[in-house]
C-alpha atoms as a PDB file:
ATOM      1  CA  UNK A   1      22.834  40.994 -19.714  1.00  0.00           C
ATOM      2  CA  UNK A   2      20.150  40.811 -22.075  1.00  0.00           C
ATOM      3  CA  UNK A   3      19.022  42.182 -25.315  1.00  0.00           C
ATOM      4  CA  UNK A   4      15.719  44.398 -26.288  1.00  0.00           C
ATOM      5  CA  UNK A   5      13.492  42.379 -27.945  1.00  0.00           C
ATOM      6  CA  UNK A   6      11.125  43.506 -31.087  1.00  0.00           C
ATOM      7  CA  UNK A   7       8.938  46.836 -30.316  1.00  0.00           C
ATOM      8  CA  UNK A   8       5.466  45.373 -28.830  1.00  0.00           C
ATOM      9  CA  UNK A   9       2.680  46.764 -30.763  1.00  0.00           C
ATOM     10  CA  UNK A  10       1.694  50.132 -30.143  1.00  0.00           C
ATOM     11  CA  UNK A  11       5.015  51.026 -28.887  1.00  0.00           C
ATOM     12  CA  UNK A  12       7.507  53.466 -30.598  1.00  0.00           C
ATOM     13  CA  UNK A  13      10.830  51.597 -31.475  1.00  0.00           C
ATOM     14  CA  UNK A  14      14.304  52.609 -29.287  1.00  0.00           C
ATOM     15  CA  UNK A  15      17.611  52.618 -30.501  1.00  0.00           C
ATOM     16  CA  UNK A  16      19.737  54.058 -33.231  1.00  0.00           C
ATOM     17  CA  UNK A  17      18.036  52.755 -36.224  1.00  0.00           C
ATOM     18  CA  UNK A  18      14.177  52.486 -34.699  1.00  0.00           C
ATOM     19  CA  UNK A  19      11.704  54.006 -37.450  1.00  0.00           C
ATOM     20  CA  UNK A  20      10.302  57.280 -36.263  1.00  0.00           C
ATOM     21  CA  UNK A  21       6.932  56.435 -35.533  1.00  0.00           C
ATOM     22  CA  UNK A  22       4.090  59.261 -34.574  1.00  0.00           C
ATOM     23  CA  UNK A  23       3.930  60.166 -30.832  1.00  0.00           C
ATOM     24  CA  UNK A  24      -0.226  60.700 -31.038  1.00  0.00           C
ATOM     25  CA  UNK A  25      -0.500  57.616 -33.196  1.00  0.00           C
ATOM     26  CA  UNK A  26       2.315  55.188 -32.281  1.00  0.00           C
ATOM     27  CA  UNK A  27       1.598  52.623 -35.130  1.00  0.00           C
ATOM     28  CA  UNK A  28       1.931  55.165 -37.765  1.00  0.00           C
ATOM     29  CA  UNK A  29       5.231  55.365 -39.449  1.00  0.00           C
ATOM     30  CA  UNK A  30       6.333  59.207 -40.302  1.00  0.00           C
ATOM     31  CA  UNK A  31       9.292  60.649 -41.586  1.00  0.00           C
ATOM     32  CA  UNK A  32       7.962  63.857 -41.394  1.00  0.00           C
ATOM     33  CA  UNK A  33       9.221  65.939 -38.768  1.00  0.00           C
ATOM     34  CA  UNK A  34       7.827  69.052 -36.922  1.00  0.00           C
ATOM     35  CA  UNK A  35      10.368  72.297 -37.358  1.00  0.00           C
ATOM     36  CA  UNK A  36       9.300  73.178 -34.152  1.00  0.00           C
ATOM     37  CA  UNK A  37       9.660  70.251 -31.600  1.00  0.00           C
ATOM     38  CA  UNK A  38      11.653  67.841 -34.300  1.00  0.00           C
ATOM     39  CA  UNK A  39       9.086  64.845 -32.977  1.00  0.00           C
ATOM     40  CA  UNK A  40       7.506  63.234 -36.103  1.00  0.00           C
ATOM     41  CA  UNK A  41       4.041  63.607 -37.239  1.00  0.00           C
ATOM     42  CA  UNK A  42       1.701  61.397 -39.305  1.00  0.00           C
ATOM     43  CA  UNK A  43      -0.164  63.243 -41.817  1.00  0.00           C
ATOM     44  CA  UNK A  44      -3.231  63.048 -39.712  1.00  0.00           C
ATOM     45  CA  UNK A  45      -1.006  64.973 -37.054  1.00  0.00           C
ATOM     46  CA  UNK A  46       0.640  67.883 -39.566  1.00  0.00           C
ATOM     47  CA  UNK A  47      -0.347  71.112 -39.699  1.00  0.00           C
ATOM     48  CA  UNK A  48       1.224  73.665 -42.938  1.00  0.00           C
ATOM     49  CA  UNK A  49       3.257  76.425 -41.068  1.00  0.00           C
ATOM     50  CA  UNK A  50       4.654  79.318 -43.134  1.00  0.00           C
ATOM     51  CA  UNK A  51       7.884  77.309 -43.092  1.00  0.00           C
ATOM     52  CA  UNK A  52       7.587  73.616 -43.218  1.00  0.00           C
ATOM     53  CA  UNK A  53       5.159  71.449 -40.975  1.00  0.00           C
ATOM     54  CA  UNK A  54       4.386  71.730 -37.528  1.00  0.00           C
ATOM     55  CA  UNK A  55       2.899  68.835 -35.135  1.00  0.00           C
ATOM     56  CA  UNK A  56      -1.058  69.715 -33.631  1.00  0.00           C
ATOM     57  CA  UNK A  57       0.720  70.126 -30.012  1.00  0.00           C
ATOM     58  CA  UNK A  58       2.903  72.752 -31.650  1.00  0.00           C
ATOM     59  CA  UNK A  59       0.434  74.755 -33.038  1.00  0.00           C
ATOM     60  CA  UNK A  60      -1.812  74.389 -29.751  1.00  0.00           C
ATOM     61  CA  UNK A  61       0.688  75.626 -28.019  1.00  0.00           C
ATOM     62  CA  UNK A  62       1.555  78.440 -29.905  1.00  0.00           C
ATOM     63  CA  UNK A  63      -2.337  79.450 -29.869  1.00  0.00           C
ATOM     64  CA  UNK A  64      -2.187  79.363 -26.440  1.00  0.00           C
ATOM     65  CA  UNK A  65       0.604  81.401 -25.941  1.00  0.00           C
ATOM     66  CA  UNK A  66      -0.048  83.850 -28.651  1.00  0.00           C
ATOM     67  CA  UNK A  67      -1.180  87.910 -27.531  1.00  0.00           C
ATOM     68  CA  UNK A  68      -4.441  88.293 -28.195  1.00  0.00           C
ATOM     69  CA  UNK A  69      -5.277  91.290 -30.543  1.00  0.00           C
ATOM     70  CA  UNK A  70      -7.661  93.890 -28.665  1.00  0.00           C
ATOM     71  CA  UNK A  71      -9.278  96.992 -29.440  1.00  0.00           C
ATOM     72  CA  UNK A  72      -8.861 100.434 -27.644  1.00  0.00           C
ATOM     73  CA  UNK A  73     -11.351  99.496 -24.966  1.00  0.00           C
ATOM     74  CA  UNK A  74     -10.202  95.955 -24.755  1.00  0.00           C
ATOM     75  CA  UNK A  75     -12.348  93.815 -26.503  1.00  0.00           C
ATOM     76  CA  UNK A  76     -11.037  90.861 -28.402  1.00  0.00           C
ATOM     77  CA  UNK A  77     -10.262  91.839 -31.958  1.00  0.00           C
ATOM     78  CA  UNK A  78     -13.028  89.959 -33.832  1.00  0.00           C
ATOM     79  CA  UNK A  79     -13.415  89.400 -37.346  1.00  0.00           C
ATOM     80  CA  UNK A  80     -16.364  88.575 -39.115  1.00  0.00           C
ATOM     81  CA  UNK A  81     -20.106  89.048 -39.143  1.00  0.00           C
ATOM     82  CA  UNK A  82     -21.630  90.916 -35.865  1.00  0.00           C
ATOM     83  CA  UNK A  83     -23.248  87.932 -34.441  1.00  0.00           C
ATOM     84  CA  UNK A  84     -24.744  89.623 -31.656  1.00  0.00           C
ATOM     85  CA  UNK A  85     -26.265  92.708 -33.663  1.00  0.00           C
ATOM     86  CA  UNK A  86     -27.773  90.545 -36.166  1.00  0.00           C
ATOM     87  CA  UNK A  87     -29.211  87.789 -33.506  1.00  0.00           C
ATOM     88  CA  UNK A  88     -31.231  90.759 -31.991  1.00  0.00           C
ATOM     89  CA  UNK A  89     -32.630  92.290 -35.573  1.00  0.00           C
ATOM     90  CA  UNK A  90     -33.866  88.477 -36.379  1.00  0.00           C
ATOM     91  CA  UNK A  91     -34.957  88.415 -33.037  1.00  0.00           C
ATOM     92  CA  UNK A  92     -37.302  91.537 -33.532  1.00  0.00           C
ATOM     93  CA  UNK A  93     -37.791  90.652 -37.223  1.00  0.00           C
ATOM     94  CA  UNK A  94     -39.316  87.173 -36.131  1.00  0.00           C
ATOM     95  CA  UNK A  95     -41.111  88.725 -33.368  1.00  0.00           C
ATOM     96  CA  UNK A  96     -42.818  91.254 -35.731  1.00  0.00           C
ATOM     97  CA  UNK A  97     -43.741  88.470 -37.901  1.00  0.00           C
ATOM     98  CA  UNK A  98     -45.454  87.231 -35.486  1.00  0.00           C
ATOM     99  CA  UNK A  99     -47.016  90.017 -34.528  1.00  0.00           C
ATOM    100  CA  UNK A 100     -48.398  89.981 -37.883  1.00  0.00           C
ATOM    101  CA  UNK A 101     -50.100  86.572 -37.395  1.00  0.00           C
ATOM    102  CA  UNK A 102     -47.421  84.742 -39.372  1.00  0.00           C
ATOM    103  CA  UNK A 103     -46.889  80.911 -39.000  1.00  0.00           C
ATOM    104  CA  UNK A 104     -50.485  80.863 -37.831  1.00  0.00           C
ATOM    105  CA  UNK A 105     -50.118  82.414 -34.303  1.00  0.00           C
ATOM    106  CA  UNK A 106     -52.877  85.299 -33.642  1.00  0.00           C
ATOM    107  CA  UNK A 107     -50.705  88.827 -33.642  1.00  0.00           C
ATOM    108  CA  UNK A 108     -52.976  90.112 -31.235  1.00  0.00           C
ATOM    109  CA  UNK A 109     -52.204  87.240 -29.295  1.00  0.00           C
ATOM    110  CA  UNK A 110     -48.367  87.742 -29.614  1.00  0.00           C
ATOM    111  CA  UNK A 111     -48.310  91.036 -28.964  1.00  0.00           C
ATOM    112  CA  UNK A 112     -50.497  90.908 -25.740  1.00  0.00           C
ATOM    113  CA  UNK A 113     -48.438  88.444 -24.429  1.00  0.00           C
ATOM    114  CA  UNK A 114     -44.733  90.234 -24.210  1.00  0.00           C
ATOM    115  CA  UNK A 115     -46.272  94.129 -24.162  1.00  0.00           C
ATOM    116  CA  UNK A 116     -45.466  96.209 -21.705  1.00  0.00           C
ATOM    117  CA  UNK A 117     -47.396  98.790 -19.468  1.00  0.00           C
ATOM    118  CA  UNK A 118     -46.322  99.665 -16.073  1.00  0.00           C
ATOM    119  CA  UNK A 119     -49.454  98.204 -14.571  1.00  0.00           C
ATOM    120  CA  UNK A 120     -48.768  94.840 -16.474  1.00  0.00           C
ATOM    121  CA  UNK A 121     -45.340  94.613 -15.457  1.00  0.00           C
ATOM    122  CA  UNK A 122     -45.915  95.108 -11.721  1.00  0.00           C
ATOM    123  CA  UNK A 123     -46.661  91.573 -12.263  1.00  0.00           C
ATOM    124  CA  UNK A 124     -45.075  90.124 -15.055  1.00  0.00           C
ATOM    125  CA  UNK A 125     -41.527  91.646 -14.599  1.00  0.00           C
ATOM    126  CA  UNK A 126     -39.720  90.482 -18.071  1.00  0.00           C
ATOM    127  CA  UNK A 127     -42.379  92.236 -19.643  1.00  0.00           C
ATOM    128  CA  UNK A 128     -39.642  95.310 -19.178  1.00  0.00           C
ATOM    129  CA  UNK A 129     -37.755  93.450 -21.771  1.00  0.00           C
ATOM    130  CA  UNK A 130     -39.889  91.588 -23.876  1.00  0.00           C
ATOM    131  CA  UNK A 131     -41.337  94.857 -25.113  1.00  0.00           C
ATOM    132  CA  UNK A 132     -38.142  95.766 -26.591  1.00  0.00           C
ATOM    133  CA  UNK A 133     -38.797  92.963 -29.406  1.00  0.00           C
ATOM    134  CA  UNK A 134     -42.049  94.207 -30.362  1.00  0.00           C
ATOM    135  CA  UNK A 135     -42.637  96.819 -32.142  1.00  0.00           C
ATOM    136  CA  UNK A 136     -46.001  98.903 -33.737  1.00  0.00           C
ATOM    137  CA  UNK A 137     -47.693  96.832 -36.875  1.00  0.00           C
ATOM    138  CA  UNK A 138     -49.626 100.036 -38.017  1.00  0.00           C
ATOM    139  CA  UNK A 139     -46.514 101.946 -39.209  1.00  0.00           C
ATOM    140  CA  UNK A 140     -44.050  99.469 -40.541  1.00  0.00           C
ATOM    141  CA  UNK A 141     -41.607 102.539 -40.523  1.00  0.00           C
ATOM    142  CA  UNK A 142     -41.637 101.882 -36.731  1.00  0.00           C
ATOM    143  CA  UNK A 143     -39.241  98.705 -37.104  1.00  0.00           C
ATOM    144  CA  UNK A 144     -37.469 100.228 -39.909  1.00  0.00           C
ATOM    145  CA  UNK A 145     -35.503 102.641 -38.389  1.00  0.00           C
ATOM    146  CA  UNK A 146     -35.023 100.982 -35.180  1.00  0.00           C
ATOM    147  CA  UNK A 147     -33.468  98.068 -37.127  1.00  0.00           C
ATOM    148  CA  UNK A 148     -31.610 100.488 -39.537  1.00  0.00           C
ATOM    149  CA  UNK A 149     -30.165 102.312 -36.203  1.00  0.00           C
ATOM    150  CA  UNK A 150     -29.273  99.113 -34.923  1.00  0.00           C
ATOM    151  CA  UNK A 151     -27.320  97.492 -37.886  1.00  0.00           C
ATOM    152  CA  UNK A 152     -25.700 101.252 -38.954  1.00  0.00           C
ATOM    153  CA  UNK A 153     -24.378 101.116 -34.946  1.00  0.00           C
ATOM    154  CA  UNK A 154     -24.621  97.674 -33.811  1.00  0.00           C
ATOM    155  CA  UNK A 155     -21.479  96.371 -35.455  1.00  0.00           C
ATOM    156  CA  UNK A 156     -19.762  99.333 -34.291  1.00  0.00           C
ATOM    157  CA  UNK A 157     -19.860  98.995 -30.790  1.00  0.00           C
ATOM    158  CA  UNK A 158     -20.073  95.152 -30.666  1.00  0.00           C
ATOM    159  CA  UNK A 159     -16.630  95.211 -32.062  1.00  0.00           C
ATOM    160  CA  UNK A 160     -15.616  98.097 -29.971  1.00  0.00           C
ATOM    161  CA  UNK A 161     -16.616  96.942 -26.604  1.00  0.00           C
ATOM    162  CA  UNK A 162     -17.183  92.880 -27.224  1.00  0.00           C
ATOM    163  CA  UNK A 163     -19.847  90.821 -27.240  1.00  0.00           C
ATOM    164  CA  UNK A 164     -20.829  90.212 -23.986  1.00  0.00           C
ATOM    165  CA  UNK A 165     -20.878  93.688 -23.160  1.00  0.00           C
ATOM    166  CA  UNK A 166     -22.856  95.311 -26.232  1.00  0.00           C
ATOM    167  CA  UNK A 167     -25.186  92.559 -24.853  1.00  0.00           C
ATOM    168  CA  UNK A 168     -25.295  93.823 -21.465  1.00  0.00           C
ATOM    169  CA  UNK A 169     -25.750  97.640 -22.869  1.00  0.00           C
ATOM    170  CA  UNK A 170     -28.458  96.692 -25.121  1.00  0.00           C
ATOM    171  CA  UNK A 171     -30.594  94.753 -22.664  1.00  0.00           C
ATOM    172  CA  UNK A 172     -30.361  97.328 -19.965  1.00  0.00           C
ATOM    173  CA  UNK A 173     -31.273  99.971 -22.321  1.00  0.00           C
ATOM    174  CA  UNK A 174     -34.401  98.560 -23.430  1.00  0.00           C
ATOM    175  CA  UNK A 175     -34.679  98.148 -19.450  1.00  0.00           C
ATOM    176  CA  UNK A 176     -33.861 101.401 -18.630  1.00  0.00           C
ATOM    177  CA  UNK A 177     -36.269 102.993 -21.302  1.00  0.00           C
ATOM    178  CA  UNK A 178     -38.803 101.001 -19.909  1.00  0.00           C
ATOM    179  CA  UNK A 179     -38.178 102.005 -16.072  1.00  0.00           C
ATOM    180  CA  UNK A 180     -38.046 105.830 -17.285  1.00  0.00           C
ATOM    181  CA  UNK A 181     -41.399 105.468 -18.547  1.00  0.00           C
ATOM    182  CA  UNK A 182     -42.800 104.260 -15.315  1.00  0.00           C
ATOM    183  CA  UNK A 183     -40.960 106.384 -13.319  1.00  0.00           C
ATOM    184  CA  UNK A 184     -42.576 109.116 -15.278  1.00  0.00           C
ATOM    185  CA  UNK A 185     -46.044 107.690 -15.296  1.00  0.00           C
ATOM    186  CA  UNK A 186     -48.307 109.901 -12.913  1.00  0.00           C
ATOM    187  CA  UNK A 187     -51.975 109.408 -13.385  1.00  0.00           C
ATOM    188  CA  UNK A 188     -53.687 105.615 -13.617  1.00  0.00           C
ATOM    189  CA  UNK A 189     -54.077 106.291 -17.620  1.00  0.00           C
ATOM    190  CA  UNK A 190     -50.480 106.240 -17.869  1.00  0.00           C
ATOM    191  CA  UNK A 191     -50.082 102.992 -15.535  1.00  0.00           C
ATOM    192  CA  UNK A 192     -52.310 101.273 -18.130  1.00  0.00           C
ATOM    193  CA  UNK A 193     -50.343 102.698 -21.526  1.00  0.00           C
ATOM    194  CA  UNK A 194     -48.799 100.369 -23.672  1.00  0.00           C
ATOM    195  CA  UNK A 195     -45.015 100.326 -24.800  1.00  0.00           C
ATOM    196  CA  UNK A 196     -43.427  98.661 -27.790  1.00  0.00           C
ATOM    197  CA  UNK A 197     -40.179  99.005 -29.778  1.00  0.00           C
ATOM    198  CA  UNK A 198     -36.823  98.735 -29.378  1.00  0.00           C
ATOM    199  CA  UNK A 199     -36.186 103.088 -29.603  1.00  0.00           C
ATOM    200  CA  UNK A 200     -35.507 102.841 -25.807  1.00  0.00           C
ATOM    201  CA  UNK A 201     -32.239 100.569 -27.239  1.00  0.00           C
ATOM    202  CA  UNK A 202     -31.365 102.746 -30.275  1.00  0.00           C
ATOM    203  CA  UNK A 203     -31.239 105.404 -28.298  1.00  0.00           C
ATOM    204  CA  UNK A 204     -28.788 103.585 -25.516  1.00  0.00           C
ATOM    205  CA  UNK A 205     -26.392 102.484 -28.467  1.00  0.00           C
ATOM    206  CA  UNK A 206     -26.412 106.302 -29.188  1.00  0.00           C
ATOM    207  CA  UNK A 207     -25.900 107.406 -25.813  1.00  0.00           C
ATOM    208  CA  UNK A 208     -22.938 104.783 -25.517  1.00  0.00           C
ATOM    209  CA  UNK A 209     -21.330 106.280 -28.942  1.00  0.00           C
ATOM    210  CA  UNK A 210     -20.498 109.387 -27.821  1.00  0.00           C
ATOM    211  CA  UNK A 211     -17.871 108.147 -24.872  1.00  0.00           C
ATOM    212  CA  UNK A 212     -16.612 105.709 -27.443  1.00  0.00           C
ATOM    213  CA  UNK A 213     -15.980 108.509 -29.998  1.00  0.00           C
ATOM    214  CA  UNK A 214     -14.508 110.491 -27.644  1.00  0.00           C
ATOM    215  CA  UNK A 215     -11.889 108.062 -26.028  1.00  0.00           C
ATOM    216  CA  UNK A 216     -11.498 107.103 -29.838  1.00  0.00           C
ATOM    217  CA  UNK A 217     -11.137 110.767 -30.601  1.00  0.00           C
ATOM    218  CA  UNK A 218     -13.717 110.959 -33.246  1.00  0.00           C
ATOM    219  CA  UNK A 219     -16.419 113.524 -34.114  1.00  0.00           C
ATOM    220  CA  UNK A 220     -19.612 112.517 -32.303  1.00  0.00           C
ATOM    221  CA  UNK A 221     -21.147 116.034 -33.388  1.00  0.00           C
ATOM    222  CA  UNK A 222     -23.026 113.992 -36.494  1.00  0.00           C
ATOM    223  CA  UNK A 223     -24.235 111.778 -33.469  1.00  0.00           C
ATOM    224  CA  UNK A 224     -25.175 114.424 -30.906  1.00  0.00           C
ATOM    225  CA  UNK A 225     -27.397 116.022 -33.961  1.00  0.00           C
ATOM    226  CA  UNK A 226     -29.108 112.925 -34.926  1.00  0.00           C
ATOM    227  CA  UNK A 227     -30.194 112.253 -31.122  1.00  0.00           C
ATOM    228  CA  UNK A 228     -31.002 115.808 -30.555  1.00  0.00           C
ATOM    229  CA  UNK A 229     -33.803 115.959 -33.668  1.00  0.00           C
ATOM    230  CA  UNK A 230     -35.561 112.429 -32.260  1.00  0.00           C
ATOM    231  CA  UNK A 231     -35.548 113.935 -29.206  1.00  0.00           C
ATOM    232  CA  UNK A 232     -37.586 117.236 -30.639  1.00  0.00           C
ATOM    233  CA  UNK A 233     -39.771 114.791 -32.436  1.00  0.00           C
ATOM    234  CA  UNK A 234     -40.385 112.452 -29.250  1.00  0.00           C
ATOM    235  CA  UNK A 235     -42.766 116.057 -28.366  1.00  0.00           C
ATOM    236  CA  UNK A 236     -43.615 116.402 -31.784  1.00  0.00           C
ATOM    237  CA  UNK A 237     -45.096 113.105 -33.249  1.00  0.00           C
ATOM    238  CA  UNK A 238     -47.852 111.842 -30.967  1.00  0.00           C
ATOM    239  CA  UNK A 239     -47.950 108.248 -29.694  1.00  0.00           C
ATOM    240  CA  UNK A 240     -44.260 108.219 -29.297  1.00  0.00           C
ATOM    241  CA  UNK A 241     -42.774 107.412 -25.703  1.00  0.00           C
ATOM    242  CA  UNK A 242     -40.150 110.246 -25.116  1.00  0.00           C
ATOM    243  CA  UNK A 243     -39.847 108.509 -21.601  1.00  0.00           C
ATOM    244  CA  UNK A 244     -38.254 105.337 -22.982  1.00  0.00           C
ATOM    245  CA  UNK A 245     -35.940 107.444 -25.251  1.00  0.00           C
ATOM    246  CA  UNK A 246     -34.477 109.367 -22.447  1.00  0.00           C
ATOM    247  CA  UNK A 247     -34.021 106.157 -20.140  1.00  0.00           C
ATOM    248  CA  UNK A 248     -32.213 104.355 -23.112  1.00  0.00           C
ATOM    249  CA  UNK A 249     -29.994 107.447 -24.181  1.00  0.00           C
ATOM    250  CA  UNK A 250     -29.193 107.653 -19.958  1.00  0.00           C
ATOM    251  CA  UNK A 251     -28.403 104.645 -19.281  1.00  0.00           C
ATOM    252  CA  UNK A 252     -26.547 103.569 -22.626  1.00  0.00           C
ATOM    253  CA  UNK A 253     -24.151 107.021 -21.712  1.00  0.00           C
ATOM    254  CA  UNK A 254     -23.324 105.428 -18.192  1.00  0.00           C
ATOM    255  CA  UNK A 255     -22.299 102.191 -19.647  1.00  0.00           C
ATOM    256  CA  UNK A 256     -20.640 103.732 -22.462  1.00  0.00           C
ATOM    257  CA  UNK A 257     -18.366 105.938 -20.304  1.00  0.00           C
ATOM    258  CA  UNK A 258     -17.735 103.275 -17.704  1.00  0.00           C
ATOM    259  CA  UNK A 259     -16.667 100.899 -20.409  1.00  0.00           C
ATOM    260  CA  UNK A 260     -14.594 103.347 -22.704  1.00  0.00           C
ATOM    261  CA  UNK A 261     -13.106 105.308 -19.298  1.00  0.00           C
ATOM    262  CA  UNK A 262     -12.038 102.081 -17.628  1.00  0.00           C
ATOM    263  CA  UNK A 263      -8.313 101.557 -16.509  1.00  0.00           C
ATOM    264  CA  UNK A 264      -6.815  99.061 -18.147  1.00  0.00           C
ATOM    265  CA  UNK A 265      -6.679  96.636 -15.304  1.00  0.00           C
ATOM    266  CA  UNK A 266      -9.938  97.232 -13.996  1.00  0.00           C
ATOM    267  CA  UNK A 267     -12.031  96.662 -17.800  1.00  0.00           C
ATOM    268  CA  UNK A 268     -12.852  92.991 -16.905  1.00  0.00           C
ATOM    269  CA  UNK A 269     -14.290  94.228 -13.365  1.00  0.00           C
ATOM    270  CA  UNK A 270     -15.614  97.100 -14.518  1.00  0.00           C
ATOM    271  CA  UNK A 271     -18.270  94.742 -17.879  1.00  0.00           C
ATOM    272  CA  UNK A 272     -19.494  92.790 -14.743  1.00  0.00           C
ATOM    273  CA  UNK A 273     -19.972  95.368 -11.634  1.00  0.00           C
ATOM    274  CA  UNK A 274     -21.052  98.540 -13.464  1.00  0.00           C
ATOM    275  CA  UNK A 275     -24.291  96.796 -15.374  1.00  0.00           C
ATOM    276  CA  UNK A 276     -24.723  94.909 -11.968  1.00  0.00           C
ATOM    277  CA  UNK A 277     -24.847  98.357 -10.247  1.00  0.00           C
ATOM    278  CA  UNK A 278     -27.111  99.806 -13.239  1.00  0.00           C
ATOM    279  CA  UNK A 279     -29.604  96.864 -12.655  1.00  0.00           C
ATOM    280  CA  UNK A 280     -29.875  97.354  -9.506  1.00  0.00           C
ATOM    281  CA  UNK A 281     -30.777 100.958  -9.906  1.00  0.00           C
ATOM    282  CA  UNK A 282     -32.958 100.126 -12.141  1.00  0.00           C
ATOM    283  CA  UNK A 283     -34.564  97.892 -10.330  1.00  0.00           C
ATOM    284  CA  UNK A 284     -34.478  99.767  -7.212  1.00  0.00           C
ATOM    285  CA  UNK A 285     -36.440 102.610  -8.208  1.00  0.00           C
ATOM    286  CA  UNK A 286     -39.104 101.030 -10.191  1.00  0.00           C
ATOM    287  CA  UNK A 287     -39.582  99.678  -6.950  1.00  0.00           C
ATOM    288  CA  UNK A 288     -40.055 102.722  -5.287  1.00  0.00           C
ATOM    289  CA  UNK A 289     -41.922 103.990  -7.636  1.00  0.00           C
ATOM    290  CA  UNK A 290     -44.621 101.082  -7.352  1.00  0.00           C
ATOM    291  CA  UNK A 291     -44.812 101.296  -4.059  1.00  0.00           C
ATOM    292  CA  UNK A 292     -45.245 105.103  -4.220  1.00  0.00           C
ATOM    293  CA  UNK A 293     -48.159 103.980  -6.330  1.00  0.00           C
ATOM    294  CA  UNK A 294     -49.802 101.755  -3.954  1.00  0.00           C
ATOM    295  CA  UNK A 295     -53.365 102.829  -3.366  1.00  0.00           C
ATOM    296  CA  UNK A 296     -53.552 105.340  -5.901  1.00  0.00           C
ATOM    297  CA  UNK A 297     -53.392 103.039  -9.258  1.00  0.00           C
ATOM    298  CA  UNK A 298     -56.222 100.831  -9.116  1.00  0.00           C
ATOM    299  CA  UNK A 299     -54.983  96.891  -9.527  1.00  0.00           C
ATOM    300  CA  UNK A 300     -51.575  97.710  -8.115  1.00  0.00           C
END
């Protein structure tokens, strides 16, 4: 028989009277104990629980394991500022600045580069996106309301439906306003028009509120008003593209009713597949519209 000799370094000690040492960090002494597990922990290694201390393994754990709050459409419950909302109105803000000639780049310049016409983006496609950033610099009340629209509903429906898909619903209604427009376009003139702003959006976050409100069981008549007098003065105002409004509002109501209406087990399919399957419409019959086109838009 033999005896144990002294604990090596870096080793815990065994037996009846070892000193309780830290599991994570083996040559600190603790006699501090987790109320969970009952393993000591260093200070280094403590976390404050609503009842005594709990070790970092504990409390990973318990994260881990712990229900996730979600809202009525699934979403993780989020608190905090809407990151995504206000990433896209410093995103236009920045781009309008530029626009401007601010920070020494020509607006001209700026502008002509991420513009849209249907003409120009025959050939440079993500100018069906880009345009969505830019907005008019000879009525500042232009980007004023578009950004007001977006803050009074962007944190609405980014908390509603998530991040990733208010993303996927604002993107694809800039797209979609864009791809109305061109699907509308009839005469060469129109091929060469320019598009700017980010209405084509607005008007998707307002065609996605009115599923919401409905599944949430909320008046949407304030909303159906508001979108019925821009519609009226889409005709009314001149130099205003009614086309992109209509593809925003369309598309934006798709998305919002596939994402409010979706079964419970189906939500996580249904954020990828359904804006897949609104792309490729999109994409699809901008498409057939070009080559429709062929021949009788000169350039094309």
């Amino acid at each position: 028989m033999s005896t144990p000799g002294p604990p090596q370094p870096g080793q815990p000690a065994t037996g009846p009277e070892a000193v309780p040492v830290c599991p994570r960090h083996p040559d600190r002494v603790s006699y501090v104990r987790c109320q969970r597990c009952g393993r000591p922990a260093c200070p280094q290694c403590q976390r404050q629980a609503a009842v005594g201390v709990h070790c970092v393994d504990c409390v990973r754990e318990s994260a881990r394991t712990a229900p996730v709050a979600r809202t009525a459409f699934g979403a993780p419950l989020r608190q905090g500022r809407p990151v995504v909302t206000l990433t896209l109105i410093g995103l236009c803000v920045v781009s309008f600045g530029l626009q401007l000639g601010i920070a020494g780049i020509g607006g001209t310049a700026w502008t002509h580069a991420w513009i849209f016409s249907p003409l120009a983006g025959a050939f440079e496609p993500w100018r069906f996106v880009t345009a969505g950033f830019l907005h008019s610099t000879s009525m500042v009340l232009h980007i004023a309301f578009n950004m007001y629209a977006l803050w009074l509903l962007g944190p609405l429906l980014e908390q509603a439906l998530g991040r990733g898909r208010f993303l996927a619903l604002y993107l694809l209604s800039v797209l979609g306003g864009t791809v109305m427009f061109t699907l509308l376009a009839t005469t060469p003139d129109a091929f060469r028009t320019g598009v700017v702003g980010a209405s084509g959006a607005v008007f998707g976050l307002f065609g996605a509120l009115l599923p919401v409100l409905r599944r949430l069981r909320r008046d949407a008549r304030g909303i159906i008003v508001l979108v019925a007098i821009n519609g009226v003065l889409g005709f009314v105002v001149p130099g205003i593209a009614w086309e992109a409004h209509l593809g925003g509002f369309l598309v934006g109501l798709v998305l919002g009713a596939a994402f409010a209406y979706a079964p419970r087990r189906l939500r996580a399919a249904v954020a990828v597949v359904v804006p897949l399957l609104v792309l490729l419409l999109l994409v699809g019959a901008v498409s057939l519209k070009y080559l429709a086109a062929l021949g009788t838009v000169p350039y094309l």
